[in-house]
Protein backbone atom coordinates (compact mmCIF):
# COMPACT_ATOMS: atom_id res chain seq x y z
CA UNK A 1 -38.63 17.76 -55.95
CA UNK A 2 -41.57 17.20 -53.95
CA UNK A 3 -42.18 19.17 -50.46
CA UNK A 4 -41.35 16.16 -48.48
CA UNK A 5 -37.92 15.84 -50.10
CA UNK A 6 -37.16 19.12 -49.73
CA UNK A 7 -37.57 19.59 -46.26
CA UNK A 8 -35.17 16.32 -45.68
CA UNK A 9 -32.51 17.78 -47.60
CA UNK A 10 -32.77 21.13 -45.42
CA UNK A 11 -32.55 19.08 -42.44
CA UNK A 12 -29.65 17.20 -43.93
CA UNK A 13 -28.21 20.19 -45.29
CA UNK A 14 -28.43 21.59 -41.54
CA UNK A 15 -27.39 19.02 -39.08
CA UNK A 16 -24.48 19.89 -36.85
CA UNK A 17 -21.27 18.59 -36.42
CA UNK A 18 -18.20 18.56 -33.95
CA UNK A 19 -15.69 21.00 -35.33
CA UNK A 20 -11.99 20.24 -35.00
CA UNK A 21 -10.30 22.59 -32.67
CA UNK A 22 -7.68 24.81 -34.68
CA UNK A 23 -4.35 23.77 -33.82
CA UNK A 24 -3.38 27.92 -33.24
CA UNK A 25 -6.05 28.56 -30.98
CA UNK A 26 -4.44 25.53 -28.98
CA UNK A 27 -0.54 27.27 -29.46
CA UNK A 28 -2.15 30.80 -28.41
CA UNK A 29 -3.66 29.45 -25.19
CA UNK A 30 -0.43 27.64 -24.16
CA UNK A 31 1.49 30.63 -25.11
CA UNK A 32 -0.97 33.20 -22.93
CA UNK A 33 -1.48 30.16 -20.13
CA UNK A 34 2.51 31.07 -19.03
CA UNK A 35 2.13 34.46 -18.79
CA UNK A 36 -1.47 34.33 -16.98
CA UNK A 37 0.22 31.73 -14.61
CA UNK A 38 2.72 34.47 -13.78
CA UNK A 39 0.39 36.99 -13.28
CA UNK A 40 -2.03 34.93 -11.10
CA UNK A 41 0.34 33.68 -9.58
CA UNK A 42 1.70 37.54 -8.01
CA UNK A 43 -1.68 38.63 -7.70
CA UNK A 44 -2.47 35.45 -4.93
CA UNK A 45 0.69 36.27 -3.36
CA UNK A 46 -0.52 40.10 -3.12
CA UNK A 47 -3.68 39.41 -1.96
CA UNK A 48 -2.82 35.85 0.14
CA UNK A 49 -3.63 38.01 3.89
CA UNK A 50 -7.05 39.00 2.29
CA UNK A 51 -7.99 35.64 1.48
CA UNK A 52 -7.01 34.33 4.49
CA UNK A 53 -9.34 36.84 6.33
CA UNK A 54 -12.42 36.77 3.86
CA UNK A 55 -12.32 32.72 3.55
CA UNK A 56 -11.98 32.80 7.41
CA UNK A 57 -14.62 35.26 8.13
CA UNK A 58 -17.58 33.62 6.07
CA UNK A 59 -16.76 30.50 7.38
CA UNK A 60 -16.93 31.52 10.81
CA UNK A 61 -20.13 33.49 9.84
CA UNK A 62 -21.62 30.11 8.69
CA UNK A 63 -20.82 28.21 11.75
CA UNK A 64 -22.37 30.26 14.04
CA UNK A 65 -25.53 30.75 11.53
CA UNK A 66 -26.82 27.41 13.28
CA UNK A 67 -24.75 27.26 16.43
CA UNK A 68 -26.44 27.90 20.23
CA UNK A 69 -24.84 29.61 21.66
CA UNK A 70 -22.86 31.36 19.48
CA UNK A 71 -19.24 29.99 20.66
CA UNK A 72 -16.91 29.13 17.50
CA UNK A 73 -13.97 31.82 16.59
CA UNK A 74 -11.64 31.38 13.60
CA UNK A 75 -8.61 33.66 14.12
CA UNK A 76 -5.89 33.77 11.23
CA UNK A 77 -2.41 33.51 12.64
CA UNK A 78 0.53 32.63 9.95
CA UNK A 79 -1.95 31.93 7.41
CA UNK A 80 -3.70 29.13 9.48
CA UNK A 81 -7.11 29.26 10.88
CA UNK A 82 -7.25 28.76 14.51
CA UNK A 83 -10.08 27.18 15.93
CA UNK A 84 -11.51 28.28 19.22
CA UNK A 85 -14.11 27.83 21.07
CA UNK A 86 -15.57 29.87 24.37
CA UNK A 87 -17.23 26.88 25.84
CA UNK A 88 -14.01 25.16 26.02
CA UNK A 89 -10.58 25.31 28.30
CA UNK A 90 -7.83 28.33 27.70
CA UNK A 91 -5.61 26.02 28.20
CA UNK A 92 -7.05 23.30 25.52
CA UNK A 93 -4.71 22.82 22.40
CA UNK A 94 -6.10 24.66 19.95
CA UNK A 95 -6.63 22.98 16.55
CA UNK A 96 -5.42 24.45 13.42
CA UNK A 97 -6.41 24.36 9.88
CA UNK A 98 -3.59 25.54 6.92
CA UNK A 99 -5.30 28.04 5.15
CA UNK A 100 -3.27 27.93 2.18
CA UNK A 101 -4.00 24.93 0.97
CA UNK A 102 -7.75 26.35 0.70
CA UNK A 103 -7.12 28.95 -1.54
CA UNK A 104 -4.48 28.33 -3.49
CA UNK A 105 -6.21 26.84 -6.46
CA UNK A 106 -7.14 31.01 -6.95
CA UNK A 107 -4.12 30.62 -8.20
CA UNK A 108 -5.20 27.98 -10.88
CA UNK A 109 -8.99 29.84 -12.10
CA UNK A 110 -7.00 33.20 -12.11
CA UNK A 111 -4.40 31.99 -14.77
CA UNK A 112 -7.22 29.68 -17.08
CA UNK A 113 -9.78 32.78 -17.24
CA UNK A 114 -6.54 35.49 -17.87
CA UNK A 115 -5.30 33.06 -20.77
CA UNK A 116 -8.56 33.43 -22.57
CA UNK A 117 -9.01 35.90 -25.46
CA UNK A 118 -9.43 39.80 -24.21
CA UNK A 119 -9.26 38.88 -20.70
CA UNK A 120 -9.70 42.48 -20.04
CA UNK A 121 -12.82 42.67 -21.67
CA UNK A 122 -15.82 44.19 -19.41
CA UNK A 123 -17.21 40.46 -20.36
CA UNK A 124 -15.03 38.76 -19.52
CA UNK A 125 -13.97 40.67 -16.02
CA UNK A 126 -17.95 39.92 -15.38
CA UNK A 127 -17.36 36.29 -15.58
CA UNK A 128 -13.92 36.62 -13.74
CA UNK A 129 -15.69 37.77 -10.52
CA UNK A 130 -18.74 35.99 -10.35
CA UNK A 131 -16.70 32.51 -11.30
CA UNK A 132 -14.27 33.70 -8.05
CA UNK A 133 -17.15 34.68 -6.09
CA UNK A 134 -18.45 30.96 -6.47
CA UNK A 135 -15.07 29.72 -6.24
CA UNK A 136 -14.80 31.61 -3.15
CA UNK A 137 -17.49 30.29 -1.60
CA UNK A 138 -16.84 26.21 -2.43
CA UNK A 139 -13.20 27.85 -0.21
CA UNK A 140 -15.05 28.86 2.59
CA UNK A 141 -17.57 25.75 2.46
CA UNK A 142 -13.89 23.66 2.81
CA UNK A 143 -12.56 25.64 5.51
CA UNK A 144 -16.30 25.09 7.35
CA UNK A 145 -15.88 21.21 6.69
CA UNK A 146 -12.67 21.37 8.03
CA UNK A 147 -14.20 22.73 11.66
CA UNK A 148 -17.20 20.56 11.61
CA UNK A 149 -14.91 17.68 11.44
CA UNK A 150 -12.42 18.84 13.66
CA UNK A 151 -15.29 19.19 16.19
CA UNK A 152 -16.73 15.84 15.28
CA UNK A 153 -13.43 13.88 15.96
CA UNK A 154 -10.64 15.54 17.67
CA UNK A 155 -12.03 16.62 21.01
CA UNK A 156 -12.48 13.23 22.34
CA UNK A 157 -15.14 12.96 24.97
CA UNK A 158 -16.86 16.29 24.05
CA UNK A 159 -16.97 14.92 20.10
CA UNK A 160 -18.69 11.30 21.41
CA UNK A 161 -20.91 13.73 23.48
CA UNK A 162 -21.71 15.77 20.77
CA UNK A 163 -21.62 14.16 17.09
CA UNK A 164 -23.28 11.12 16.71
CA UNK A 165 -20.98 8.01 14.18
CA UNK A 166 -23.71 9.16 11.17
CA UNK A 167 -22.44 13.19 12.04
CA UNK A 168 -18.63 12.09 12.27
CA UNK A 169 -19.10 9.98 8.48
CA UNK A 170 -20.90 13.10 7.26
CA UNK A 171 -18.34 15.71 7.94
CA UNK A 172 -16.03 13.78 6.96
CA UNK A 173 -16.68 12.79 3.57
CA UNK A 174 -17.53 16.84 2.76
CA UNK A 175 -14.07 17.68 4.11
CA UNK A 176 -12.55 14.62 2.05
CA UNK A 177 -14.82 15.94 -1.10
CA UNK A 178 -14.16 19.35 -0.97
CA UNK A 179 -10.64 18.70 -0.46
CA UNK A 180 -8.96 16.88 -2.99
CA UNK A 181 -11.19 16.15 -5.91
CA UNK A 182 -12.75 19.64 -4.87
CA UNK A 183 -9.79 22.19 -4.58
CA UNK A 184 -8.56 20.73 -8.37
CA UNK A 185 -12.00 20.10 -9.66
CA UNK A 186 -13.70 23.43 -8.98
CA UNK A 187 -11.49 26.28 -10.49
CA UNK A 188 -11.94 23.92 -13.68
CA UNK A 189 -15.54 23.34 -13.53
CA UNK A 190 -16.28 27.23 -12.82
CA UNK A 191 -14.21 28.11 -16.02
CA UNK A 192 -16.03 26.04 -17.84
CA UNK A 193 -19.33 27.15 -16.93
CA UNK A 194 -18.90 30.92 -17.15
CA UNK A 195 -16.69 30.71 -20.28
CA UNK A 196 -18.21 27.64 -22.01
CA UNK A 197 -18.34 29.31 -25.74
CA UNK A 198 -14.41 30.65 -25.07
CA UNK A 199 -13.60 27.02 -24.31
CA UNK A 200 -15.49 24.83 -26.47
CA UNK A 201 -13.38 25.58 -29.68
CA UNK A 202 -10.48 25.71 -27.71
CA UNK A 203 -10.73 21.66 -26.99
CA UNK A 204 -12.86 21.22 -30.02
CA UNK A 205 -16.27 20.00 -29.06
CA UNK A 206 -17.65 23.12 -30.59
CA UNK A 207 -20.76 22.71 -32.85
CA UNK A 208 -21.21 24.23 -36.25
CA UNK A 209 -23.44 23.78 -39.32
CA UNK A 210 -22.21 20.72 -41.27
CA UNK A 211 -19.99 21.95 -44.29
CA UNK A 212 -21.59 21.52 -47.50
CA UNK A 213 -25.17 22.50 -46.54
CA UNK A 214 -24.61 26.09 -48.28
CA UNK A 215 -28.15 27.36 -46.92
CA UNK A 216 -27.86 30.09 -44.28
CA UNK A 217 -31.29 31.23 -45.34
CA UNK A 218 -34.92 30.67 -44.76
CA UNK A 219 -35.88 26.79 -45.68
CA UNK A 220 -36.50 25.99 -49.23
CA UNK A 221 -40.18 25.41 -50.55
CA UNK A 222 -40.41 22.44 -52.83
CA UNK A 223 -42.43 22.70 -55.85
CA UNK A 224 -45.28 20.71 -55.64
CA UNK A 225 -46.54 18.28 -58.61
């Protein structure tokens, strides 16, 4: 065989291929995926009044980042976020904003990374808390949509006075987005990205050296004429 042949058969030899998820990987995911559920679920009941204060807090901190003056409170009462403002009447309605409905796809990320293998794992417990930190963060960017929109549209006058149509449409596709497709979307999506080479064989889209090839060594030199 001549060099040129021998380098297309390595490359042949070598090409990669989707590998068929093993049906007992799938069985021992389901099987961990209702205990984890358990488990995350207790663990977001335990820690429900932190969340409410943390996802409150950094909102409110991002508000007033660009506000002048400084006016907007968020003040957790029966896990809602009450929105007031200094600037405005005591004796104004104050909005609210439920604050479980923010959070509680912890709930979902919590029980997907927990039903992966060796959860416990100092690797794994890496990924676990940067993915919630992010997922945190996408929870405080909804509570902060919530606001801006609440500010845009529900105060009448003062919102015409203050948020131009172009403001109002803004806010509220960001609340819309980080609402629905958001609050389901996310705790998938950060999975995914911190544990991509846990989940790839899981659904089988894994890739892996096409069977056959035999040749886990260096390439082959071809005998020349």
């Amino acid at each position: 065989m001549d060099r040129v042949g021998a380098i297309g058969c390595d490359r042949t030899q070598t090409r990669q291929v989707t590998v068929r998820a093993d049906p007992t990987d799938h069985r021992l995911f389901v099987r961990r995926m209702a205990v984890a559920a358990v488990v995350a679920l207790v663990v977001w009941v335990l820690l429900r009044p932190a969340l409410d204060g943390a996802v409150t807090s950094f909102a409110q901190l991002l508000i007033r980042a660009y506000e002048h003056p400084k006016v907007t409170r968020l003040v957790v009462v029966d896990h809602r976020a009450e929105v007031r403002r200094a600037d405005l009447r005591s004796d104004s309605a104050l909005p609210t904003v439920a604050l479980t409905e923010i959070h509680f796809n912890t709930i979902v990320f919590l029980a997907l990374c927990l039903a992966l293998p060796r959860p416990w794992s100092r690797k794994q417990l890496e990924r676990l808390v940067m993915g919630w930190s992010l997922l945190y963060l996408s929870q405080s960017l909804n509570l902060l949509f919530h606001v801006k929109f609440l500010y845009a549209s529900a105060f009448g006058a003062w919102s015409l006075q203050h948020y131009s149509t172009v403001a109002r449409n803004v806010f509220g596709f960001l609340q819309y987005a980080t609402d629905l497709p958001g609050r389901f979307a996310f705790p998938f999506a950060i999975w995914i990205g911190f544990n991509w080479d846990q989940v790839m064989p899981i659904v089988g889209l894994s890739s892996a050296p096409k069977a056959g090839g035999g040749r886990s060594g260096k390439p082959s030199r071809g005998r020349t004429k």
